[in-house]
PDB file of N, CA and C in Angstrom:
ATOM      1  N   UNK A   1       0.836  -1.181   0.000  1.00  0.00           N
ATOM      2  CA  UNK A   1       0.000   0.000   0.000  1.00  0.00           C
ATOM      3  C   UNK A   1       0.883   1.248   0.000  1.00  0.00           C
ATOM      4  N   UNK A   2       0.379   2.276  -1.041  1.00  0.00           N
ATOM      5  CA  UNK A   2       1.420   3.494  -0.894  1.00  0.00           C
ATOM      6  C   UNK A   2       1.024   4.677  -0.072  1.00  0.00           C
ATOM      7  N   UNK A   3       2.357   5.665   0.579  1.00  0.00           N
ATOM      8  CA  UNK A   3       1.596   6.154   1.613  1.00  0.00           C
ATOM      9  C   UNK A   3       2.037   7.735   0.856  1.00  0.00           C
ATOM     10  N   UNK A   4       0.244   7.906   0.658  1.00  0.00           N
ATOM     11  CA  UNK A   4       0.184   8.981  -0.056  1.00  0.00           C
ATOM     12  C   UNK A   4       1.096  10.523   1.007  1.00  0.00           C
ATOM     13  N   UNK A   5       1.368  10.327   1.783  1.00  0.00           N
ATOM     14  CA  UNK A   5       2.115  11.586   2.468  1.00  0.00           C
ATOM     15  C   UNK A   5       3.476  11.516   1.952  1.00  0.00           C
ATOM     16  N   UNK A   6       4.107  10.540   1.105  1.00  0.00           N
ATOM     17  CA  UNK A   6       5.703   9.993   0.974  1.00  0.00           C
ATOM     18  C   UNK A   6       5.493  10.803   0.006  1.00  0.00           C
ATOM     19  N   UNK A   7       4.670  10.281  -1.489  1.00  0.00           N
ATOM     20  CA  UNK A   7       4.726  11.010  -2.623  1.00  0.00           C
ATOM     21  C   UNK A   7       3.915  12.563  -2.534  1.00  0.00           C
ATOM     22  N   UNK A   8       4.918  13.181  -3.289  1.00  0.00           N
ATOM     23  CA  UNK A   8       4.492  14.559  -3.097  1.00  0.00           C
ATOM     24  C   UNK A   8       4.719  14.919  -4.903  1.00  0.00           C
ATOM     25  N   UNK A   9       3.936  15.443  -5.502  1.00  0.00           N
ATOM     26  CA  UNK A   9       3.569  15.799  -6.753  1.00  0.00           C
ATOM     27  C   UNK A   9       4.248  17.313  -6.864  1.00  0.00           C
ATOM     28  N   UNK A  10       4.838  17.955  -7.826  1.00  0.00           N
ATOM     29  CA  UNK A  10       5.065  19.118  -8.490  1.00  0.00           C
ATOM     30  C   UNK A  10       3.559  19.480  -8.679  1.00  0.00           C
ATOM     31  N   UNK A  11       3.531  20.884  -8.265  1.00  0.00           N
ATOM     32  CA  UNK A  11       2.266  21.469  -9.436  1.00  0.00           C
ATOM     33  C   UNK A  11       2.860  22.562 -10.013  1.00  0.00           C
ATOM     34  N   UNK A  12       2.523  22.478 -11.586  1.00  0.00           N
ATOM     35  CA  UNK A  12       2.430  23.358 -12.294  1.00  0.00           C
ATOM     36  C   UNK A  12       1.334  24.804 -12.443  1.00  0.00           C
ATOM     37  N   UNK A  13       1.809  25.943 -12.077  1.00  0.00           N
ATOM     38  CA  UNK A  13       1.350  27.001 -12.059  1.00  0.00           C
ATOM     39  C   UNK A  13       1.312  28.021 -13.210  1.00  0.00           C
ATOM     40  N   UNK A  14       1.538  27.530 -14.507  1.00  0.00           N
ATOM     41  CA  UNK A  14       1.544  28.583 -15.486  1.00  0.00           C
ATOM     42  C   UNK A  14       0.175  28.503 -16.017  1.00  0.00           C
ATOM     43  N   UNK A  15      -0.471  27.773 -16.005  1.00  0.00           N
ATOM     44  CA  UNK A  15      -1.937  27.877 -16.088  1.00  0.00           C
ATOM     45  C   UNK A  15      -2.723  28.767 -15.671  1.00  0.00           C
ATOM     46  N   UNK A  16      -2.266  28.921 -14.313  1.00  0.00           N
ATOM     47  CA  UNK A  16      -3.462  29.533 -13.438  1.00  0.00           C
ATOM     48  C   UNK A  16      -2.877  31.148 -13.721  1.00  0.00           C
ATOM     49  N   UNK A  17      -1.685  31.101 -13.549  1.00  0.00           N
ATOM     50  CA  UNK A  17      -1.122  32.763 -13.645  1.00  0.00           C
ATOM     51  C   UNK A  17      -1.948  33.127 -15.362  1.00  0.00           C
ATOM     52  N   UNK A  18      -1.871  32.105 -16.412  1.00  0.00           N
ATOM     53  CA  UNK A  18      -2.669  32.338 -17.515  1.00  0.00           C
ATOM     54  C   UNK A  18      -3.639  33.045 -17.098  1.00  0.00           C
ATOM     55  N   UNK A  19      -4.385  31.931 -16.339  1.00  0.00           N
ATOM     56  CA  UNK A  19      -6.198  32.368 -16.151  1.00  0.00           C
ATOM     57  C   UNK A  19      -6.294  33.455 -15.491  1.00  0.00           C
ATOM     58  N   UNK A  20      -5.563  33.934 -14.485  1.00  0.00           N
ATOM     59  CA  UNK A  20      -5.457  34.711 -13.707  1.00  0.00           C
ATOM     60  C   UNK A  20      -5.215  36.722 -14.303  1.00  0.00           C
ATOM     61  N   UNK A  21      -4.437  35.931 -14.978  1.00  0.00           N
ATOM     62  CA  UNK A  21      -4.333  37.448 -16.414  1.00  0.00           C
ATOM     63  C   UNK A  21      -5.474  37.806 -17.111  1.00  0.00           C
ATOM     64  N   UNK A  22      -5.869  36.645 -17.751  1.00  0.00           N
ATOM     65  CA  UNK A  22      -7.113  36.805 -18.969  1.00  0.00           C
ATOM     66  C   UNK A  22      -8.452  37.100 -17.530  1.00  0.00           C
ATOM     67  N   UNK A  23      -8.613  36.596 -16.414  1.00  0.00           N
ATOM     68  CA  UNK A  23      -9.359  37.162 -15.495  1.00  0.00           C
ATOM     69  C   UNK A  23      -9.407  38.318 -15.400  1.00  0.00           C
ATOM     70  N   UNK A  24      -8.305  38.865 -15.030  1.00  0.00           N
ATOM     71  CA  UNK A  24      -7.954  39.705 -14.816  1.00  0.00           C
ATOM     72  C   UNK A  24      -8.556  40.743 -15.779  1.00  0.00           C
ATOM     73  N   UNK A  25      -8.076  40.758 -17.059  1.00  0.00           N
ATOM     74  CA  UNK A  25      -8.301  41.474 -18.351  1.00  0.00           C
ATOM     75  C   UNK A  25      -9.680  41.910 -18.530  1.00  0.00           C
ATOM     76  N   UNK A  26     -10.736  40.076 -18.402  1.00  0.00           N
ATOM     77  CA  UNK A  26     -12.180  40.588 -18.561  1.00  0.00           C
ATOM     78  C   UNK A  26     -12.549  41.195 -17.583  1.00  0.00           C
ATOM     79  N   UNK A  27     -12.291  41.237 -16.488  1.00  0.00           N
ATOM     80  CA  UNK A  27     -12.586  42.156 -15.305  1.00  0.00           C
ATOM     81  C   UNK A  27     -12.580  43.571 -15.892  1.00  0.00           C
ATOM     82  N   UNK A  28     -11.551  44.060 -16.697  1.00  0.00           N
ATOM     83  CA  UNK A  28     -11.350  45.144 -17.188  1.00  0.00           C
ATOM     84  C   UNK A  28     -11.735  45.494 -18.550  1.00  0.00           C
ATOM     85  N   UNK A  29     -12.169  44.382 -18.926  1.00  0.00           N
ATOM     86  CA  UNK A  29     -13.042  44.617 -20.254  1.00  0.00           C
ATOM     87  C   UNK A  29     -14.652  44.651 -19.774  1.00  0.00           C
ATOM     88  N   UNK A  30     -14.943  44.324 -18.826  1.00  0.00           N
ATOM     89  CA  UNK A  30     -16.752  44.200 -18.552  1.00  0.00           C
ATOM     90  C   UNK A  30     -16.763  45.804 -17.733  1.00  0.00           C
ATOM     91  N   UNK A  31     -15.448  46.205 -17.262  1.00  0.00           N
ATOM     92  CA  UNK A  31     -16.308  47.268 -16.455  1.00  0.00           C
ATOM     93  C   UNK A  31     -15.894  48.323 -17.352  1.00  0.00           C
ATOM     94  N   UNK A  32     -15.959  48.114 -18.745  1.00  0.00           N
ATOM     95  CA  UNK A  32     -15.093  49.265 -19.472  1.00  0.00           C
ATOM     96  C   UNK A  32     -13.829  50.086 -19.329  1.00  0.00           C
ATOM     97  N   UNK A  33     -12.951  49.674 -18.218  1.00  0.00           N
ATOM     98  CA  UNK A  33     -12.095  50.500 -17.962  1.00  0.00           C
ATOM     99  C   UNK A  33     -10.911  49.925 -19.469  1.00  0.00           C
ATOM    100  N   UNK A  34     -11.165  49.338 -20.022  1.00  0.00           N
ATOM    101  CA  UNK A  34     -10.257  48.686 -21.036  1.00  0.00           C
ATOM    102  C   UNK A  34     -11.276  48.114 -22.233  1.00  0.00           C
ATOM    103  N   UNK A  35     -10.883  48.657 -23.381  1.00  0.00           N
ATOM    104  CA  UNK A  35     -12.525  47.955 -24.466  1.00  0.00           C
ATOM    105  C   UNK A  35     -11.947  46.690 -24.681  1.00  0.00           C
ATOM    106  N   UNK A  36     -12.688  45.718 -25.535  1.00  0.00           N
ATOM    107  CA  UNK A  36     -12.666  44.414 -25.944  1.00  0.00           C
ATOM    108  C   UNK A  36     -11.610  44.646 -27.186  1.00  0.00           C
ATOM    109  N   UNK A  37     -11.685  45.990 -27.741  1.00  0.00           N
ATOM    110  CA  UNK A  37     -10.714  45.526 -28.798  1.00  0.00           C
ATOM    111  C   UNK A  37      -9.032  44.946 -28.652  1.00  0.00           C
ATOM    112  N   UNK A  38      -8.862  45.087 -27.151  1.00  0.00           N
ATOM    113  CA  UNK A  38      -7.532  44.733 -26.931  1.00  0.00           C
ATOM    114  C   UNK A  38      -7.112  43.320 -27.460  1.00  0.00           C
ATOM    115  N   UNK A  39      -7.970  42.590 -27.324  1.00  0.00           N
ATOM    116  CA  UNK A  39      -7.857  41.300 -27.647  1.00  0.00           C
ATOM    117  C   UNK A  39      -7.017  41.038 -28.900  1.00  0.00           C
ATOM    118  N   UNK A  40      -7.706  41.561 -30.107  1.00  0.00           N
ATOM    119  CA  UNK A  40      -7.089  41.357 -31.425  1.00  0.00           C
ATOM    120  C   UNK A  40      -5.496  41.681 -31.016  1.00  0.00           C
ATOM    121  N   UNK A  41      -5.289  42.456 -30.267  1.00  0.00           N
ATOM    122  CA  UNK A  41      -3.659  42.686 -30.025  1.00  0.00           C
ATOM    123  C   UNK A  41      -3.504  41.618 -29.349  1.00  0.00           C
ATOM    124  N   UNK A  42      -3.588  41.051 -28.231  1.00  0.00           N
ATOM    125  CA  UNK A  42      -3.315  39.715 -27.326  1.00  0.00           C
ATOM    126  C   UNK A  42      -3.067  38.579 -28.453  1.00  0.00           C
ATOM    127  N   UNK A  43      -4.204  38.148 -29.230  1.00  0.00           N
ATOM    128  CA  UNK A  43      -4.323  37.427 -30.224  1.00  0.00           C
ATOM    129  C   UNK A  43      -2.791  37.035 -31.079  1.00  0.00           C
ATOM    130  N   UNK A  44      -2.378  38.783 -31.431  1.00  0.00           N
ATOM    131  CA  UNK A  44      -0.941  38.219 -32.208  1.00  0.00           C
ATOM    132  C   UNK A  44      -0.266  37.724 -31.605  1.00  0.00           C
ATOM    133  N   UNK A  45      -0.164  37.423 -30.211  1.00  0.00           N
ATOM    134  CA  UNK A  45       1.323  36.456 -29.677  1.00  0.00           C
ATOM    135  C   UNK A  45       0.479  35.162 -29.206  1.00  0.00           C
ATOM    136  N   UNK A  46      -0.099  34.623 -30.027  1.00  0.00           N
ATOM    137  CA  UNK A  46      -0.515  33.242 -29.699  1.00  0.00           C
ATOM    138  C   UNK A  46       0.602  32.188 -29.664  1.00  0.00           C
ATOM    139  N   UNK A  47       1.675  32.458 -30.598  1.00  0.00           N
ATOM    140  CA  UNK A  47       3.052  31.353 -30.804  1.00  0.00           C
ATOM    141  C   UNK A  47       2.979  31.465 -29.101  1.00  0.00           C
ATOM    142  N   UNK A  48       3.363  32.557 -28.288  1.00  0.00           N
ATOM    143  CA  UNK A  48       4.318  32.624 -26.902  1.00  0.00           C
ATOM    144  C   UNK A  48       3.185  31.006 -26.257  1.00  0.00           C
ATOM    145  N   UNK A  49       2.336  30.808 -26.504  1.00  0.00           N
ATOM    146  CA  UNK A  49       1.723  29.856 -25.292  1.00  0.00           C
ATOM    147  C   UNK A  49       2.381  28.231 -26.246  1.00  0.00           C
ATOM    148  N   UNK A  50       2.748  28.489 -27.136  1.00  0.00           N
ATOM    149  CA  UNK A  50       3.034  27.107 -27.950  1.00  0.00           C
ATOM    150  C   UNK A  50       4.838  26.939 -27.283  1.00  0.00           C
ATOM    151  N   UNK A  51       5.479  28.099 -27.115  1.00  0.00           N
ATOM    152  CA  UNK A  51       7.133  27.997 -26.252  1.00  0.00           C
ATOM    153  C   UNK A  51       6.582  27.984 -25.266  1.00  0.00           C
ATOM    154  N   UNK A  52       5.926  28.177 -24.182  1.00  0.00           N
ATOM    155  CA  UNK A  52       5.321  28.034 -23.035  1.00  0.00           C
ATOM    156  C   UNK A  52       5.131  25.972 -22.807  1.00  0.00           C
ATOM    157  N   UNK A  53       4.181  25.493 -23.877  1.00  0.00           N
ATOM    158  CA  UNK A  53       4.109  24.591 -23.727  1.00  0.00           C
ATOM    159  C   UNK A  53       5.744  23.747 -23.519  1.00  0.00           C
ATOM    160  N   UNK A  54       5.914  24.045 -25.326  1.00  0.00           N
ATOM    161  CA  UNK A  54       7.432  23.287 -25.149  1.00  0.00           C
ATOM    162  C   UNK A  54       8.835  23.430 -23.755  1.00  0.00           C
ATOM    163  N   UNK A  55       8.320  24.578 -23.103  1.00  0.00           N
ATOM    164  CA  UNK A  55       9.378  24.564 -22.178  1.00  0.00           C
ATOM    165  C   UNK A  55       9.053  23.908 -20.880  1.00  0.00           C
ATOM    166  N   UNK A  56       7.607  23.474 -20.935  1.00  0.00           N
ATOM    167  CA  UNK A  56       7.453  22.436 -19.993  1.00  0.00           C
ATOM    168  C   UNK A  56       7.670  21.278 -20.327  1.00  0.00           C
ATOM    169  N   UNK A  57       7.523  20.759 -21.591  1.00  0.00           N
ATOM    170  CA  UNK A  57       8.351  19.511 -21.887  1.00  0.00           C
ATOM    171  C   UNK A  57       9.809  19.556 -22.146  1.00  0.00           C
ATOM    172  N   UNK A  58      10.689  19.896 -21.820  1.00  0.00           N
ATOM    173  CA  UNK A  58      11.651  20.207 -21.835  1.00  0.00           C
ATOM    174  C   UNK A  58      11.690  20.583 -20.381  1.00  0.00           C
ATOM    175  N   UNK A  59      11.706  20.878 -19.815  1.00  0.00           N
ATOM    176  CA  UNK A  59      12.182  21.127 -18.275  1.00  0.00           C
ATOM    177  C   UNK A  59      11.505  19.573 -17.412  1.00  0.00           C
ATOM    178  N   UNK A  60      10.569  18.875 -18.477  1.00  0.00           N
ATOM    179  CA  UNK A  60      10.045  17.899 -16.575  1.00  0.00           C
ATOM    180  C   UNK A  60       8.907  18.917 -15.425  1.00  0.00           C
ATOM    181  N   UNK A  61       9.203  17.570 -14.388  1.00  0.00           N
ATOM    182  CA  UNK A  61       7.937  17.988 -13.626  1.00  0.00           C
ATOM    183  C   UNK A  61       9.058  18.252 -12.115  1.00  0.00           C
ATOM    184  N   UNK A  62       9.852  18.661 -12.000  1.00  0.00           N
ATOM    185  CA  UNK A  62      11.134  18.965 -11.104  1.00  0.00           C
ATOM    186  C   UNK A  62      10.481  19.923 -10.495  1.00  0.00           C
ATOM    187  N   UNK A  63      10.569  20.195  -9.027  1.00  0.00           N
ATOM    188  CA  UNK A  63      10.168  21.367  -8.433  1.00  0.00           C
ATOM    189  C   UNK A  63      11.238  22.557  -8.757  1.00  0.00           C
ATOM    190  N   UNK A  64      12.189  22.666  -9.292  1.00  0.00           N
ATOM    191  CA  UNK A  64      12.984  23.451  -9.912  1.00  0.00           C
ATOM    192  C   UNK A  64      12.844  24.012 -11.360  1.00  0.00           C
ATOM    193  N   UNK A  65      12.180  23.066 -12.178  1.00  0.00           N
ATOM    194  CA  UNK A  65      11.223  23.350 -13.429  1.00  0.00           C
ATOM    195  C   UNK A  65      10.077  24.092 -13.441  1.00  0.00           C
ATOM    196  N   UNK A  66       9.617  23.583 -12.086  1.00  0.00           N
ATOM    197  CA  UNK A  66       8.116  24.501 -11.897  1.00  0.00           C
ATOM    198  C   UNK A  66       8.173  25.845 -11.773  1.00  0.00           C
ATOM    199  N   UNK A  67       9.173  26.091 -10.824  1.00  0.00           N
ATOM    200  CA  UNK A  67       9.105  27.677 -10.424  1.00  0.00           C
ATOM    201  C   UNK A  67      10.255  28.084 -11.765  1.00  0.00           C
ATOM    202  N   UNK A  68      11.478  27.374 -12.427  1.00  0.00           N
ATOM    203  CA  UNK A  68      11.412  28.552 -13.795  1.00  0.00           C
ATOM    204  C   UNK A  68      10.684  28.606 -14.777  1.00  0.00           C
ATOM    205  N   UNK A  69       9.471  27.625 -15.027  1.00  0.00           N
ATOM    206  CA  UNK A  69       8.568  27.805 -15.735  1.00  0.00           C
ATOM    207  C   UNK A  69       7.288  28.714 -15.295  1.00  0.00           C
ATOM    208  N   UNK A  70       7.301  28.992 -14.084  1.00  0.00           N
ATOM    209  CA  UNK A  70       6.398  30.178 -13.781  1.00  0.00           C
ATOM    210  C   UNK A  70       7.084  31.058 -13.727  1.00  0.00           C
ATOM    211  N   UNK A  71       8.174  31.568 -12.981  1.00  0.00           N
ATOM    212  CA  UNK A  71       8.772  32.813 -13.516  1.00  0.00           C
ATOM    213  C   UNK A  71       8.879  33.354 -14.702  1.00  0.00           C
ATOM    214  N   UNK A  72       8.964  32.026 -15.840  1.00  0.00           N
ATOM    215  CA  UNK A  72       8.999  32.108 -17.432  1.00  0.00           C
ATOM    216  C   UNK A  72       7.436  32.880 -17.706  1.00  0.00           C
ATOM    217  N   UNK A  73       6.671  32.234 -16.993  1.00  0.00           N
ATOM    218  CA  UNK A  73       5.194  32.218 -17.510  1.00  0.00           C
ATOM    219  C   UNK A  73       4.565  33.830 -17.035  1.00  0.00           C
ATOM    220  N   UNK A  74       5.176  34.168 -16.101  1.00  0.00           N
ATOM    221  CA  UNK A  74       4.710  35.414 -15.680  1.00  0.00           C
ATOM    222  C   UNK A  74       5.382  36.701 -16.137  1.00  0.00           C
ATOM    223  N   UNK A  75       6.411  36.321 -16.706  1.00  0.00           N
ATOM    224  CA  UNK A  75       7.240  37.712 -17.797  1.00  0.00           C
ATOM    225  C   UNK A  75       6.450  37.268 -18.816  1.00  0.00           C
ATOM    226  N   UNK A  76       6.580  36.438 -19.446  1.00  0.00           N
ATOM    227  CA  UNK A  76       5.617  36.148 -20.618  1.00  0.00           C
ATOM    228  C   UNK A  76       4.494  36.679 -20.800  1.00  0.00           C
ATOM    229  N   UNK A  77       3.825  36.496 -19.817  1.00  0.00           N
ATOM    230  CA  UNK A  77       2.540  37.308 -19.861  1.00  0.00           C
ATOM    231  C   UNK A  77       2.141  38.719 -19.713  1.00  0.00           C
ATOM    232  N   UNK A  78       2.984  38.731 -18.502  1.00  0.00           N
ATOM    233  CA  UNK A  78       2.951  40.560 -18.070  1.00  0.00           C
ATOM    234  C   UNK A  78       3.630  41.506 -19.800  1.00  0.00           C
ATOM    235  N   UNK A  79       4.689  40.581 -20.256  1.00  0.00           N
ATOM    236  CA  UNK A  79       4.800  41.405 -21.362  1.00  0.00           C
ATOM    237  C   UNK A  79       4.067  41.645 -22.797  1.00  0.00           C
ATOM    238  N   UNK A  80       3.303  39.901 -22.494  1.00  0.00           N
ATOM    239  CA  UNK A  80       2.074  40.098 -23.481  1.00  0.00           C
ATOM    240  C   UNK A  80       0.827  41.062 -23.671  1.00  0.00           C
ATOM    241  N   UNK A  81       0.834  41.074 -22.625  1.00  0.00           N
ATOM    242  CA  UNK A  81      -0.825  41.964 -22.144  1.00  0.00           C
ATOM    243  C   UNK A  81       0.120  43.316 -21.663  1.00  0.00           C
ATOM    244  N   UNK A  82       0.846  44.083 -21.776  1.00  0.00           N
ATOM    245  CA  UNK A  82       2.045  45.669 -21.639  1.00  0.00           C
ATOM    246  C   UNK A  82       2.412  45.616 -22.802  1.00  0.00           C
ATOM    247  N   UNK A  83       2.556  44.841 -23.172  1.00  0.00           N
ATOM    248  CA  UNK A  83       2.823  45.312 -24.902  1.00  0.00           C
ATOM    249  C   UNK A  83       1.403  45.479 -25.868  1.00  0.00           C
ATOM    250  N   UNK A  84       0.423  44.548 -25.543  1.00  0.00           N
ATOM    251  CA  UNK A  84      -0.799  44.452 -26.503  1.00  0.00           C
ATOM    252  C   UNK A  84      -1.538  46.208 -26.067  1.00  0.00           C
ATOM    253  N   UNK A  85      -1.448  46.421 -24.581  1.00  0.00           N
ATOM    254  CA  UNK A  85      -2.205  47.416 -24.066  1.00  0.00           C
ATOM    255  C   UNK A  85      -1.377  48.931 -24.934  1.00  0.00           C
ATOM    256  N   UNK A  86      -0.015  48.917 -24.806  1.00  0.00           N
ATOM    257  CA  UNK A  86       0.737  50.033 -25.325  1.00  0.00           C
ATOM    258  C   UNK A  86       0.411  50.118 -26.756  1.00  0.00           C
ATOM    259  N   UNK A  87      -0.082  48.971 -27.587  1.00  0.00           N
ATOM    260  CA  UNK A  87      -0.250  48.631 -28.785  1.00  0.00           C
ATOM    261  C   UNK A  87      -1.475  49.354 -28.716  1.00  0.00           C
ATOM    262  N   UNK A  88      -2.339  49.075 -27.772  1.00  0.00           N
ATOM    263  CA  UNK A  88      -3.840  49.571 -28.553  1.00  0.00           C
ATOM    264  C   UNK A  88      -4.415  50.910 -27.762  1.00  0.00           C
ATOM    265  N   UNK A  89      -3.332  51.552 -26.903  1.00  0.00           N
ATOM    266  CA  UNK A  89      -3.661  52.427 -26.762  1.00  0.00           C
ATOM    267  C   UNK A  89      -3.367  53.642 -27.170  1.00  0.00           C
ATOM    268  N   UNK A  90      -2.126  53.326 -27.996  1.00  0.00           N
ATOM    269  CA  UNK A  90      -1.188  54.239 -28.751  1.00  0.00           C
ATOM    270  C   UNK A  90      -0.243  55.179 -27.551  1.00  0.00           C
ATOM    271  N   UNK A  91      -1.374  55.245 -26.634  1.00  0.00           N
ATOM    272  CA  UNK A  91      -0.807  56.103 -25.613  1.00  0.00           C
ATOM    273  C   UNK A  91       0.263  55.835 -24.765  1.00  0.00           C
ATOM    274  N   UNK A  92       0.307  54.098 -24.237  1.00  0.00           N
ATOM    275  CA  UNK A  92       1.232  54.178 -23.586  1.00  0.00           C
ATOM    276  C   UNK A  92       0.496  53.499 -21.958  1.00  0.00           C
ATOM    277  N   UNK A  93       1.123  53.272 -21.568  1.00  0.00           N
ATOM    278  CA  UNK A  93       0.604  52.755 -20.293  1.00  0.00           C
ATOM    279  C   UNK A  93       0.914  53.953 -18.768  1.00  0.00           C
ATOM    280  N   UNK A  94       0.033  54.534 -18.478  1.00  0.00           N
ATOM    281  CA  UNK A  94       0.378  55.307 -17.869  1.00  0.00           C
ATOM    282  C   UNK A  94       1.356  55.751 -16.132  1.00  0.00           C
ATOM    283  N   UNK A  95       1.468  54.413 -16.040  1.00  0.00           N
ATOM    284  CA  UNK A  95       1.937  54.593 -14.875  1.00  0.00           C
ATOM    285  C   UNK A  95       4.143  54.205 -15.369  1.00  0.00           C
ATOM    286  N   UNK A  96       4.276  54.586 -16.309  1.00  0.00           N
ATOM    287  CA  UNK A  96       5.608  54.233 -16.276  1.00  0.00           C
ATOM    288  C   UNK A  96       5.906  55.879 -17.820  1.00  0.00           C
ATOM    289  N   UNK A  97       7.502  56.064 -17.700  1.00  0.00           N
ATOM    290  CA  UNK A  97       7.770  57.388 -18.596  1.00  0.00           C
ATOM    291  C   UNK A  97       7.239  57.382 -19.739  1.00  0.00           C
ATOM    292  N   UNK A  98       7.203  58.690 -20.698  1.00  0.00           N
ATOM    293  CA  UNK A  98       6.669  58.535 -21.803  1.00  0.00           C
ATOM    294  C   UNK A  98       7.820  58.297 -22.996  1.00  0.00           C
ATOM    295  N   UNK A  99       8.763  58.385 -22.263  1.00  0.00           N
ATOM    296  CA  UNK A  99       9.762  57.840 -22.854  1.00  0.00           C
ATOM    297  C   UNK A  99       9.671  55.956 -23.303  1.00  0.00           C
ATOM    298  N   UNK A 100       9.528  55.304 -21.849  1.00  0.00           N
ATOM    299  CA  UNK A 100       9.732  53.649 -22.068  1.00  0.00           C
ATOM    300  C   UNK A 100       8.215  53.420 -23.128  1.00  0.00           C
ATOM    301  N   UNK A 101       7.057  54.070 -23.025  1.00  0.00           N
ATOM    302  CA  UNK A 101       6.242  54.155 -23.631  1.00  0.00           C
ATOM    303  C   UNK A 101       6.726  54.365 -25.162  1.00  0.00           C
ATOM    304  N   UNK A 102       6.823  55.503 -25.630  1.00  0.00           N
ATOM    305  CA  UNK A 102       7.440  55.352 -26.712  1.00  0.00           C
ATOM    306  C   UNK A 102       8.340  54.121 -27.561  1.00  0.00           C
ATOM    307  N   UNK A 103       9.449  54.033 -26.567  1.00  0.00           N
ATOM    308  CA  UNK A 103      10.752  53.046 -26.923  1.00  0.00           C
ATOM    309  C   UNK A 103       9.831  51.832 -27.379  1.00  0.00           C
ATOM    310  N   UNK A 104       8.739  51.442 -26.064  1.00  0.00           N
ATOM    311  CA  UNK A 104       8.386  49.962 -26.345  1.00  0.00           C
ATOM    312  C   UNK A 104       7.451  50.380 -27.858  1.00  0.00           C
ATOM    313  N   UNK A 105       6.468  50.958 -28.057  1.00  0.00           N
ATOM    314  CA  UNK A 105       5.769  51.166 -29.514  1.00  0.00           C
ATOM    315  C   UNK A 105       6.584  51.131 -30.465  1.00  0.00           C
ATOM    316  N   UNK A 106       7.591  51.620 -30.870  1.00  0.00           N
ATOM    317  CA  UNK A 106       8.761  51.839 -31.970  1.00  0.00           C
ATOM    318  C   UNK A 106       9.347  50.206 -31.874  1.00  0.00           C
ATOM    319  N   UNK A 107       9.500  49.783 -30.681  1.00  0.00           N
ATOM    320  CA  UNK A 107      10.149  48.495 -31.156  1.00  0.00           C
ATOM    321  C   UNK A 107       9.222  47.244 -31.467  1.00  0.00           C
ATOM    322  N   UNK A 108       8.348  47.164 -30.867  1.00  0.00           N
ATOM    323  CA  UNK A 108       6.879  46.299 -31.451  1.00  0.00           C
ATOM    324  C   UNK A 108       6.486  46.785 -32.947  1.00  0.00           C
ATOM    325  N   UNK A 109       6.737  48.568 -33.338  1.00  0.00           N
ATOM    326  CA  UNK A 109       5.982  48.122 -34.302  1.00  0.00           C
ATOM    327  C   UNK A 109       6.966  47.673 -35.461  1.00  0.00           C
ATOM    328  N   UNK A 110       7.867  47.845 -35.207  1.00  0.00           N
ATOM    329  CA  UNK A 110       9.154  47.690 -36.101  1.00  0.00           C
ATOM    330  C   UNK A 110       9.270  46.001 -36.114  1.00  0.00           C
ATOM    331  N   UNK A 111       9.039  45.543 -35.075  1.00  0.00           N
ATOM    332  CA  UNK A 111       8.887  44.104 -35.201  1.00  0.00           C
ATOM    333  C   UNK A 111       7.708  43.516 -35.952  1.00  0.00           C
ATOM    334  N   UNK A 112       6.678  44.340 -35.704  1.00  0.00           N
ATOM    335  CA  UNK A 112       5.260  43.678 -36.687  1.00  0.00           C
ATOM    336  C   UNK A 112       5.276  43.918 -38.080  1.00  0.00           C
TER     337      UNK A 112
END
């Protein structure tokens, strides 16, 4: 008989920090403080969740895999949804210079 207190499982957390964003987002898309059109910007970095996947197969289920695959997963995202927002607001995200604002638009759009 195995004694479930011996085995102890990894959990993977890039999921939830996912859900937790896109929560996040419609929260801010239902109360209007952010319109729905952001999305179509989110939309273009669909590849990032396909390297997301692969770097969990490639790292294992290691409790040392887990947390650099969430650290992975949470720059990933924060820069997905700061870049899509600077994208569709033209303006810039307001709580940081209008300088890094700028820099980041010029280099996204130069990349698109």
């Amino acid at each position: 008989m195995e004694d479930i207190s011996v085995r102890k499982e990894s959990k993977d957390y890039s999921w939830a920090v996912f859900l937790i964003f896109s929560g996040i987002l419609l929260l801010l898309n239902t109360t209007k403080i952010i319109s729905w059109e952001i999305w179509s910007y989110i939309v273009r970095f669909w590849p990032i969740f396909i390297i997301l996947i692969g770097i969990r197969f490639i790292l294992g289920r290691s409790r040392i895999a887990n947390i650099f695959s969430f650290i992975i997963t949470i720059f990933l995202m924060i820069s997905v949804f700061g870049v899509s927002y600077v994208l569709y607001s033209s303006k810039g995200i307001p709580y940081i210079p209008d300088s890094v604002n700028q820099w980041i638009l010029k280099s996204i759009l130069q990349l698109i």
